[in-house]
N, C-alpha and C. Protein backbone atom coordinates (compact mmCIF):
# COMPACT_ATOMS: atom_id res chain seq x y z
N UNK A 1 86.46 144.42 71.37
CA UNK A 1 87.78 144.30 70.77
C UNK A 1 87.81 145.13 69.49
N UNK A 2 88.81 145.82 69.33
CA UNK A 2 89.13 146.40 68.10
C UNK A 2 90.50 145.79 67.69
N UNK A 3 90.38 146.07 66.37
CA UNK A 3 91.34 145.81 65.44
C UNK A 3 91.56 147.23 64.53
N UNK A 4 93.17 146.74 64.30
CA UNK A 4 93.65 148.24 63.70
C UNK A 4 95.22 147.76 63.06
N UNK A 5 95.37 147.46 61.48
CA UNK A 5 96.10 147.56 61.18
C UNK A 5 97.12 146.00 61.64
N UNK A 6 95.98 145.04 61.43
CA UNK A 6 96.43 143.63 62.43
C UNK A 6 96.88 143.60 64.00
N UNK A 7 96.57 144.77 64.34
CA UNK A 7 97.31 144.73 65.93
C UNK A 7 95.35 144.45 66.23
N UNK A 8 95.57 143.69 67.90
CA UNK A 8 93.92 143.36 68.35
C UNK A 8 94.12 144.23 69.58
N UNK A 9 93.24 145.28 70.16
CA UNK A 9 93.36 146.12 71.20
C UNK A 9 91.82 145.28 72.14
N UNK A 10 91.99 145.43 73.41
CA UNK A 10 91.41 144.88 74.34
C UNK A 10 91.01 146.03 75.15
N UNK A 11 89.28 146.11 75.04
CA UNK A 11 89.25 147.60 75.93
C UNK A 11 88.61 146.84 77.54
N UNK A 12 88.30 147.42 78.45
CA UNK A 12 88.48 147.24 79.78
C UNK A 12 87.02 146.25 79.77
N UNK A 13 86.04 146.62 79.54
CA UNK A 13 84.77 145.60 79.14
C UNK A 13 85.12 143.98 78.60
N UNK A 14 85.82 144.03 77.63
CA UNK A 14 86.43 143.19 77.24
C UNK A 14 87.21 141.96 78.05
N UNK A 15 88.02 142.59 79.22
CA UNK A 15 89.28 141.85 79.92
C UNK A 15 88.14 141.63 81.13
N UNK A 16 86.72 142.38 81.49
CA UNK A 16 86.37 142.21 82.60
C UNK A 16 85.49 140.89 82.00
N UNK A 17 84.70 140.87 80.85
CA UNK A 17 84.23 139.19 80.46
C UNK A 17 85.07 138.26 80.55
N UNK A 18 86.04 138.41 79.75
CA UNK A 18 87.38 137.12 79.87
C UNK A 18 87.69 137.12 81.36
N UNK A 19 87.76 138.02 82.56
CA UNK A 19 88.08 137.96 84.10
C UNK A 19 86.65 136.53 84.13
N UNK A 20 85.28 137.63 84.20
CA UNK A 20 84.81 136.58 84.35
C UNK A 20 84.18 134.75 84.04
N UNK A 21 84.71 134.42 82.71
CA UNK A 21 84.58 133.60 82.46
C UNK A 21 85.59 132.93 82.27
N UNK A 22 86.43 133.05 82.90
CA UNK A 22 88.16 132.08 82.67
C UNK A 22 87.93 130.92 83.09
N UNK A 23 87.34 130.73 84.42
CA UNK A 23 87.18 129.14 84.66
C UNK A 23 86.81 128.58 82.98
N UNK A 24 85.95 128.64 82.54
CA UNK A 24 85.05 128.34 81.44
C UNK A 24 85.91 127.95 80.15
N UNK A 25 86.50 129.31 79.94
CA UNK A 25 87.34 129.43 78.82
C UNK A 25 88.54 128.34 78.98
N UNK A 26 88.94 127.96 80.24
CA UNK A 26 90.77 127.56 80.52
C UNK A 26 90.07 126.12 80.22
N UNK A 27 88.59 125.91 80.42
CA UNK A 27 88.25 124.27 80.37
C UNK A 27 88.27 124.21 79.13
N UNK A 28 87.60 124.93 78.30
CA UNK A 28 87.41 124.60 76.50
C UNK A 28 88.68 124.61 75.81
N UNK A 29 89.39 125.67 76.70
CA UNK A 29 90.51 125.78 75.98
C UNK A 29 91.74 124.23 75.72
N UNK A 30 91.70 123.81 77.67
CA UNK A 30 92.36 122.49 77.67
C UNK A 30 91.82 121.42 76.73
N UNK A 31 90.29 121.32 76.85
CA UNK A 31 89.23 120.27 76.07
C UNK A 31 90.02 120.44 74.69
N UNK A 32 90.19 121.30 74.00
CA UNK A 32 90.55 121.66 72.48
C UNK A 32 91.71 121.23 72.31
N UNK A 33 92.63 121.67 73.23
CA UNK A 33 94.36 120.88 73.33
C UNK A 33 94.63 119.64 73.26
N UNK A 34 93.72 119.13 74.35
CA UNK A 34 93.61 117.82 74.18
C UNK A 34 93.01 116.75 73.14
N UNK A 35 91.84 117.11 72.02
CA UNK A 35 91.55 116.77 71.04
C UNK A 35 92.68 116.88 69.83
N UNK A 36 93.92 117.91 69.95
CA UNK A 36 94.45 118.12 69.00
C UNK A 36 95.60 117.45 69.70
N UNK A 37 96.01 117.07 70.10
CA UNK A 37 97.01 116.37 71.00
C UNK A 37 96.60 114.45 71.03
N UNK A 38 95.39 114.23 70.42
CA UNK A 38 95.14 112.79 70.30
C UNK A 38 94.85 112.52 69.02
N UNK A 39 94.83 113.88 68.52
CA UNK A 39 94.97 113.99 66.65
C UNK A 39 96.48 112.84 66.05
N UNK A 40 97.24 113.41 67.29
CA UNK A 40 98.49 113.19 66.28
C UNK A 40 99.14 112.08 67.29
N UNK A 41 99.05 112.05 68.55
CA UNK A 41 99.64 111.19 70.02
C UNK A 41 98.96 109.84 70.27
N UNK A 42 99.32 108.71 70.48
CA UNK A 42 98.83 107.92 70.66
C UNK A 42 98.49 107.03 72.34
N UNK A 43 98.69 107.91 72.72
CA UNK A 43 98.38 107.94 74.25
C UNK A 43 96.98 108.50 74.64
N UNK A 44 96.48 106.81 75.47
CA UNK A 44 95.18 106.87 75.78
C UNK A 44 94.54 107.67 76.10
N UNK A 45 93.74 108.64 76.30
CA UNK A 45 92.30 109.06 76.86
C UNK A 45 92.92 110.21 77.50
N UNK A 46 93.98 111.42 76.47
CA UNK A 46 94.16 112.28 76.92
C UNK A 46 92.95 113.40 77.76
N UNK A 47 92.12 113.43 76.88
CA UNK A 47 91.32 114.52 77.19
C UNK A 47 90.80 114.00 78.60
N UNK A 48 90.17 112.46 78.64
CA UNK A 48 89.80 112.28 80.33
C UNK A 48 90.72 112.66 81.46
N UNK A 49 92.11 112.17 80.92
CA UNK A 49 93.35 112.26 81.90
C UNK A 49 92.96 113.73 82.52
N UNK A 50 93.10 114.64 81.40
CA UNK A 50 93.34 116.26 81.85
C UNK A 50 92.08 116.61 82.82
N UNK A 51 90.86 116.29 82.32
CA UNK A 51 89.57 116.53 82.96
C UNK A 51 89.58 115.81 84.43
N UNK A 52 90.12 114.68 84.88
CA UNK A 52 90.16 114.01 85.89
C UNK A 52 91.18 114.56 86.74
N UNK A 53 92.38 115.41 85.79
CA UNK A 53 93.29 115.81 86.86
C UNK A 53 92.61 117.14 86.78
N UNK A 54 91.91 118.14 86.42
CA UNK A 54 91.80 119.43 86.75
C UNK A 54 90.52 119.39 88.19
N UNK A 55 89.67 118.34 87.78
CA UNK A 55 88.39 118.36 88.21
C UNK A 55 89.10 117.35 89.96
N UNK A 56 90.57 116.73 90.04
CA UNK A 56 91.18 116.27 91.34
C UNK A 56 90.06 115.08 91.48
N UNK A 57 89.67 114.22 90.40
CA UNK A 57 88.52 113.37 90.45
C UNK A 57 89.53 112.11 90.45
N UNK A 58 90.28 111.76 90.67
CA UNK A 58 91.27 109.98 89.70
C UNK A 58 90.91 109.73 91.03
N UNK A 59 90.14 108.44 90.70
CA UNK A 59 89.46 107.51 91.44
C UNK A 59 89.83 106.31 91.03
N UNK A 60 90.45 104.99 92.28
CA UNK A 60 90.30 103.56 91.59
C UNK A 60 89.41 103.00 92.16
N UNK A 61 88.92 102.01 91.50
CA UNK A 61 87.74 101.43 91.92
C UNK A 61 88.02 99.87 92.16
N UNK A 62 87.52 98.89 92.79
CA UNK A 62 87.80 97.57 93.45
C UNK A 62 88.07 96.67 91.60
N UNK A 63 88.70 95.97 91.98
CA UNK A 63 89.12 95.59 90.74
C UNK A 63 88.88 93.14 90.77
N UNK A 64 87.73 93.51 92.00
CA UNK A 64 87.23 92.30 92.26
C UNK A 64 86.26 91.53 91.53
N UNK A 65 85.26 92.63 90.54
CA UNK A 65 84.58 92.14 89.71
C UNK A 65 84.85 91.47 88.61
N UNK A 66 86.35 91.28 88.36
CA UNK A 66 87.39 91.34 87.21
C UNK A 66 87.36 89.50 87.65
N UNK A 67 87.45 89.23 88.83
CA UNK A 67 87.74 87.50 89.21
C UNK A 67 87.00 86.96 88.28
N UNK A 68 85.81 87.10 88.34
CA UNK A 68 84.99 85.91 87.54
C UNK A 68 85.38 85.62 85.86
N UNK A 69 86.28 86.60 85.63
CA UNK A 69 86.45 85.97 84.36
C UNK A 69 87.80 85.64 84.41
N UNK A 70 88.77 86.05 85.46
CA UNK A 70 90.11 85.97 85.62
C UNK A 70 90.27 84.45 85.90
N UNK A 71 89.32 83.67 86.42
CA UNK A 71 88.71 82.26 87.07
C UNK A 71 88.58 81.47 85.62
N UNK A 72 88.23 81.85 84.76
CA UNK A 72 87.96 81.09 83.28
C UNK A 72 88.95 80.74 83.04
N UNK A 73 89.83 81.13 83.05
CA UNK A 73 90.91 80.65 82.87
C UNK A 73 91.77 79.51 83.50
N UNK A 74 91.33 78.97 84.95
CA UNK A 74 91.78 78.24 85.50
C UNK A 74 90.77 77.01 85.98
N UNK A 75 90.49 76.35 85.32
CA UNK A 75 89.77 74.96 85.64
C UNK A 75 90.02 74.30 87.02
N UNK A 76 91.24 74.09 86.93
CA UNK A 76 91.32 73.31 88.08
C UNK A 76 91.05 74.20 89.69
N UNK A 77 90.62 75.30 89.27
CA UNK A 77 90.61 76.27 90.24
C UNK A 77 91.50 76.69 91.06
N UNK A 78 92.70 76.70 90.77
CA UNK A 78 93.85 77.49 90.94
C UNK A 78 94.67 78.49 90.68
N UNK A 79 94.60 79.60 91.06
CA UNK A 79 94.92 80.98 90.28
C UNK A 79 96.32 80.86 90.49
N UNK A 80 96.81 81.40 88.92
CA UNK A 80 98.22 81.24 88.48
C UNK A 80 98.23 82.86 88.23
N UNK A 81 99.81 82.78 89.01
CA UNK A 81 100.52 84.39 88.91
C UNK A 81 100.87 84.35 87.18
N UNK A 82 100.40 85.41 86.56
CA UNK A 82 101.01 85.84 85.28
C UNK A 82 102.17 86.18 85.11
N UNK A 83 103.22 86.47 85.94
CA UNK A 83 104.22 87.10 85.79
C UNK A 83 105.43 85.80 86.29
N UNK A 84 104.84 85.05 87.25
CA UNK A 84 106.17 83.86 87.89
C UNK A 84 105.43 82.35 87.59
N UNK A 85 104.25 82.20 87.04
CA UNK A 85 103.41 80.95 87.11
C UNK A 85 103.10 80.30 87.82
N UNK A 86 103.57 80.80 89.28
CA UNK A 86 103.17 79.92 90.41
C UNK A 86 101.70 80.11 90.70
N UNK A 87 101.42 79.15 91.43
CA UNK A 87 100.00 78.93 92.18
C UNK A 87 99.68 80.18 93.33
N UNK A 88 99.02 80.57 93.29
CA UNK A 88 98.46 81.96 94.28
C UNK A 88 97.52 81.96 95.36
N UNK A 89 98.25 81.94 96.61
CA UNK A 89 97.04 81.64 97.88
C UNK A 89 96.38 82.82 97.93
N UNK A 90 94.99 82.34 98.75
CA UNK A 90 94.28 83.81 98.44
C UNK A 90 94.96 85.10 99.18
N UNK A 91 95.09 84.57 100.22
CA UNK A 91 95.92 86.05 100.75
C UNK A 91 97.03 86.67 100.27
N UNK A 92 97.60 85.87 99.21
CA UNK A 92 97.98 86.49 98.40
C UNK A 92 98.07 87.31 96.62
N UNK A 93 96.43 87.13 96.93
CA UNK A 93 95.87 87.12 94.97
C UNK A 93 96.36 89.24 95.69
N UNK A 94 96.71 89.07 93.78
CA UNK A 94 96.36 90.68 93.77
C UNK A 94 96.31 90.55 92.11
N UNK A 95 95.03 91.95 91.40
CA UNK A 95 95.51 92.13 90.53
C UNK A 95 95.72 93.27 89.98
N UNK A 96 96.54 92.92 88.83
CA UNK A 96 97.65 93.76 88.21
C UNK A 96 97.45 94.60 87.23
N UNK A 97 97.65 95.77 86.81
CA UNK A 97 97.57 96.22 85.45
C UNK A 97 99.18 96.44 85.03
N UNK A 98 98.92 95.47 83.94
CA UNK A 98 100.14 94.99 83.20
C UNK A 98 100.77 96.55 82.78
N UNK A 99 99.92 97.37 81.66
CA UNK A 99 100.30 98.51 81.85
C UNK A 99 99.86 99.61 82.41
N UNK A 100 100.51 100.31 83.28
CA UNK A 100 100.78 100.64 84.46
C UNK A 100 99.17 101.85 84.52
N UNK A 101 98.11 101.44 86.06
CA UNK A 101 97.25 102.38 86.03
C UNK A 101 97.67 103.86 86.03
N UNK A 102 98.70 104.37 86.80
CA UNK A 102 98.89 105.40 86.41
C UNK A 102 99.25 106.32 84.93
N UNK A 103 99.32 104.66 83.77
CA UNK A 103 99.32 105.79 82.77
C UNK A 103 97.92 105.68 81.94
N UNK A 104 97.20 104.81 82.34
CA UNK A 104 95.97 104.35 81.57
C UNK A 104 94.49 104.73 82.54
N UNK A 105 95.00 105.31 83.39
CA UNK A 105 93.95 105.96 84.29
C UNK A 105 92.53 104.73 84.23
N UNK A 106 92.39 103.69 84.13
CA UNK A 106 91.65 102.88 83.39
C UNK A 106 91.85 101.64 84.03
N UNK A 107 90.48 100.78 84.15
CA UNK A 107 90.92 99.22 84.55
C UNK A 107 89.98 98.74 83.44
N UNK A 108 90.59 98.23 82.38
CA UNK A 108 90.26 97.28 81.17
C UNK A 108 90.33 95.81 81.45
N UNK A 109 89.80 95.19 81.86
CA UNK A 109 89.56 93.35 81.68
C UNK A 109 91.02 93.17 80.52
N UNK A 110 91.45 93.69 79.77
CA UNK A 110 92.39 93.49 78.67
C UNK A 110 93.68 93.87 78.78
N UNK A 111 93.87 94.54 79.88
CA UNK A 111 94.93 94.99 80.77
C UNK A 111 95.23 94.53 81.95
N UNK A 112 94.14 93.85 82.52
CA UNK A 112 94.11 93.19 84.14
C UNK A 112 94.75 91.84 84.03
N UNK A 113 95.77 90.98 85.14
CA UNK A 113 95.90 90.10 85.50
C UNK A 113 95.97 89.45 87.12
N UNK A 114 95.89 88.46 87.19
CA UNK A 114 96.34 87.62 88.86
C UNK A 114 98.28 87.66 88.53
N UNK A 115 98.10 88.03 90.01
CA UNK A 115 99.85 88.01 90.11
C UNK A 115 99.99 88.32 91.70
N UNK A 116 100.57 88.19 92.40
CA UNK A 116 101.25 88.09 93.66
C UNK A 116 101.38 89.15 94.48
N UNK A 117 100.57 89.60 95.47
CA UNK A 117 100.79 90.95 95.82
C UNK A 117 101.95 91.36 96.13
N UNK A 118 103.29 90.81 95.80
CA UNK A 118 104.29 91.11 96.50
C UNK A 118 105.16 91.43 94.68
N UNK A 119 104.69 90.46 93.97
CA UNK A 119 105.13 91.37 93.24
C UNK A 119 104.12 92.56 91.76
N UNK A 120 103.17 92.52 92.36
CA UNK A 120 102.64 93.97 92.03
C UNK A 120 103.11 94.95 92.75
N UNK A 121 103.53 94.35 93.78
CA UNK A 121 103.99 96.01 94.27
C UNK A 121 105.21 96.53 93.85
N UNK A 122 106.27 95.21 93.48
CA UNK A 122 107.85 95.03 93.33
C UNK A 122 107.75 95.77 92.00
N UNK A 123 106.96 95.50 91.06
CA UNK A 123 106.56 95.66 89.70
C UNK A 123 106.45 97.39 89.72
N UNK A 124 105.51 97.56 90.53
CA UNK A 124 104.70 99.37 90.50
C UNK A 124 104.23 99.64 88.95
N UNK A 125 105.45 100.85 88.64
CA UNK A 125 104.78 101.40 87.30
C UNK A 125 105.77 101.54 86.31
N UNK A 126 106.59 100.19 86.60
CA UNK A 126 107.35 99.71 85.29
C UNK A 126 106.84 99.36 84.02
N UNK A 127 107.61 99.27 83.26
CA UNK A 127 106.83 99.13 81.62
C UNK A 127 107.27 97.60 81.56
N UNK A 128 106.38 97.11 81.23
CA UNK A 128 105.97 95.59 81.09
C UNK A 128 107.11 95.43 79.73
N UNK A 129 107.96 94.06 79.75
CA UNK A 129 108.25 93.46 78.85
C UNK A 129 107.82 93.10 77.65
N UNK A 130 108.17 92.91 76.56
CA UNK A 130 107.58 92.34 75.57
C UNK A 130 107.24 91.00 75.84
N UNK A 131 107.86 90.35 76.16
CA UNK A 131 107.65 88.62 76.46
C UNK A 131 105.97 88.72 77.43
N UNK A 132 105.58 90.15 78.43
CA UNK A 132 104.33 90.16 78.97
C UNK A 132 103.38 90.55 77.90
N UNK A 133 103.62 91.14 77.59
CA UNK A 133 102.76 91.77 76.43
C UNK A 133 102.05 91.21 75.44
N UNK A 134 103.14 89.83 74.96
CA UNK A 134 102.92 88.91 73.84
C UNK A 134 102.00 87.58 74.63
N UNK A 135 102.45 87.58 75.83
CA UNK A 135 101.50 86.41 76.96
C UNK A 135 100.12 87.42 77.50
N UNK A 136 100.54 88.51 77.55
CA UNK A 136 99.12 89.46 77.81
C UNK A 136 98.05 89.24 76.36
N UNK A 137 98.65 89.58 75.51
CA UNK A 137 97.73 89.19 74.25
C UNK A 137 96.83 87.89 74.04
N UNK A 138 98.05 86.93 74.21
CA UNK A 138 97.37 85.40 74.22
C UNK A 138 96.35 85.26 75.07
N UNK A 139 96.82 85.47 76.33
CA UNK A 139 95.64 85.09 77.28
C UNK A 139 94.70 85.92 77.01
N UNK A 140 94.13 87.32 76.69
CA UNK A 140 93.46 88.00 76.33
C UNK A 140 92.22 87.04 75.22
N UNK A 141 93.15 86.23 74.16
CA UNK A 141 92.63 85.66 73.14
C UNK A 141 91.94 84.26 73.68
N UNK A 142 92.53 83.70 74.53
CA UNK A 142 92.18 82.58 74.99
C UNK A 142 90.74 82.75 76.08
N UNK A 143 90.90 83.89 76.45
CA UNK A 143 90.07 84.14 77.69
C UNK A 143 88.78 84.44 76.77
N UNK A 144 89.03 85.07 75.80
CA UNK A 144 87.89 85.50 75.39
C UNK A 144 87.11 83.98 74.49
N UNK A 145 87.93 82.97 74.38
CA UNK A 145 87.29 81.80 73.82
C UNK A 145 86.23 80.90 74.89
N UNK A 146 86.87 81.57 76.45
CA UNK A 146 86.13 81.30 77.59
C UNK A 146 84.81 81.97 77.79
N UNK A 147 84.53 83.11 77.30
CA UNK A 147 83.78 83.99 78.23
C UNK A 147 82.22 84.08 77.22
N UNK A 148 81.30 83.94 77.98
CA UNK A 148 80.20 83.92 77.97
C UNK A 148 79.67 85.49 76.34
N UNK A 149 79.41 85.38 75.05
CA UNK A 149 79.67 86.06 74.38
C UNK A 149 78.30 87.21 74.66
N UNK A 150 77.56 87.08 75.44
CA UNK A 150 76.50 88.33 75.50
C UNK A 150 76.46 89.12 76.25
N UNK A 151 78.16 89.31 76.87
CA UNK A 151 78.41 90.40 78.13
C UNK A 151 78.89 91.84 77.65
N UNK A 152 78.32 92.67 78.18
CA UNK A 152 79.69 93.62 78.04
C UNK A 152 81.00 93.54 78.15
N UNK A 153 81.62 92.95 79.00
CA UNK A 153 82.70 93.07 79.34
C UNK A 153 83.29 91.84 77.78
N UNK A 154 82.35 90.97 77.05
CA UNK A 154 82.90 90.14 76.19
C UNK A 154 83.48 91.05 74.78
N UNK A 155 82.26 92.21 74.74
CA UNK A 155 82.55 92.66 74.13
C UNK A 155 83.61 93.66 73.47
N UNK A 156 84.06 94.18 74.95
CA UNK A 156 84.91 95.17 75.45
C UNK A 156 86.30 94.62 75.21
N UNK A 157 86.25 93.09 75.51
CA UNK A 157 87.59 92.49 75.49
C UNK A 157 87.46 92.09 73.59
N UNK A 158 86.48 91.77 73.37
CA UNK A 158 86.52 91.62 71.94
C UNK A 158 86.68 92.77 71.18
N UNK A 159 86.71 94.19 71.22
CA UNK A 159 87.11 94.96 70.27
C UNK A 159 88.64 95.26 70.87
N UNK A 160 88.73 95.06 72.01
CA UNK A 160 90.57 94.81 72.56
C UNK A 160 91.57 94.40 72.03
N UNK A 161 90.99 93.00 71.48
CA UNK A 161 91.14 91.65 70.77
C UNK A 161 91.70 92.70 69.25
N UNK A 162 90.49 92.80 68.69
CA UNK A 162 90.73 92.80 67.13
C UNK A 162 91.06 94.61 66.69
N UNK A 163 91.20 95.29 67.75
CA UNK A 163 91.92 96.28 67.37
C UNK A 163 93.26 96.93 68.18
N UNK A 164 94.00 95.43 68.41
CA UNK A 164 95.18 95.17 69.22
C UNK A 164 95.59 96.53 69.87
N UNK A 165 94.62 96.64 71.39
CA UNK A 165 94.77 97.29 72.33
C UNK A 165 96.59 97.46 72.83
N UNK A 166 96.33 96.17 73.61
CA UNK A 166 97.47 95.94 74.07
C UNK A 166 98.64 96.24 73.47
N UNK A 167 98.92 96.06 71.89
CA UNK A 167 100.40 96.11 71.51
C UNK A 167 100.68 97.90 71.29
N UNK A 168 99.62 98.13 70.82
CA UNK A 168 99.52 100.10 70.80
C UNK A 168 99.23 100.55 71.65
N UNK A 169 98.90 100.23 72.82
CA UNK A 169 99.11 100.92 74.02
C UNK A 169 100.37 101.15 74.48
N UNK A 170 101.04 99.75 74.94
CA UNK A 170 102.41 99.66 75.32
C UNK A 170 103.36 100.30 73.99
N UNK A 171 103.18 100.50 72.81
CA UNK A 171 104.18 100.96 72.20
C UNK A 171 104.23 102.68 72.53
N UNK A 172 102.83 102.97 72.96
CA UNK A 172 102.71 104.77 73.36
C UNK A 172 103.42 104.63 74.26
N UNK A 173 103.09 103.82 75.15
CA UNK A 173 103.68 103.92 76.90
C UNK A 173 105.16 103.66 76.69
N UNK A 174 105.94 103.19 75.68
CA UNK A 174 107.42 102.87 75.81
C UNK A 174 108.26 104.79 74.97
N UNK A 175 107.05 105.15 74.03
CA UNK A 175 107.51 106.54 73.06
C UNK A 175 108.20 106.50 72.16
């Protein structure tokens, strides 16, 4: 590259490195966008989002390991829909991410609930109410008075907890 008078000239050597290393460059380049884009945005895990959509990787994963603590919550051993309070037969448990996986690319224990497969689906990738949000919190708080304190997942829900995940998430996800 030369320079001349602030103009930058590109000689043919030049455009044939940048030919060959563009894959390379277009990744650092996005990687960098995206760091400066969570500088100032409060929307989750830009830089994974972009990397997961370039790399065609967005994967969900079974969201069954999530029961055993979703169960703490219910003594009498009856799983209650979060969203209607009714009682939930198993063929009909499903659970939910309150706010919506497609924008949190993510299954957080602090985001997950039991709710009705009929209406998780009715639901999709609507933006949760405040009235959920404020019952998403609680139970979050309560659950964690349940849960065994030397887990990961206790912990995970405990920095959830005290660096109120939930209410700054959903305020990104509303804009």
């Amino acid at each position: 590259m030369d320079r001349n008078e602030g103009k930058v000239f590109i000689n043919k050597k030049d455009v044939l490195i940048l030919k060959e290393y563009s894959d390379f460059l277009f990744t650092i380049i996005n990687y960098r966008w995206t760091q400066m884009l969570e500088g100032f945005n409060y929307s989750p895990r830009i830089s994974r989002k972009v990397r997961a959509i370039d790399e065609n990787n967005i994967k969900r994963t079974s969201l069954k390991k999530f029961h055993k603590h979703f169960d703490l919550m219910f003594e009498d051993g009856k799983r209650k829909c979060f969203y209607c309070g009714e009682n939930i037969a198993e063929n009909e448990l499903s659970v939910d991410h309150v706010i919506p996986w497609s924008y949190m690319f993510s299954d957080d224990l602090w985001n997950l609930v039991y709710c009705h497969k009929g209406e998780n689906s009715e639901k999709s990738n609507r933006l949760p109410t405040e009235e959920d949000i404020a019952r998403l919190e609680e139970r979050n708080k309560q659950l964690l008075d349940r849960m065994p304190n030397n887990t990961k997942d206790y912990d995970q829900l405990h920095i959830a907890v005290e660096k109120d995940y939930v209410k700054k998430f959903w305020i990104s996800f509303k804009g």
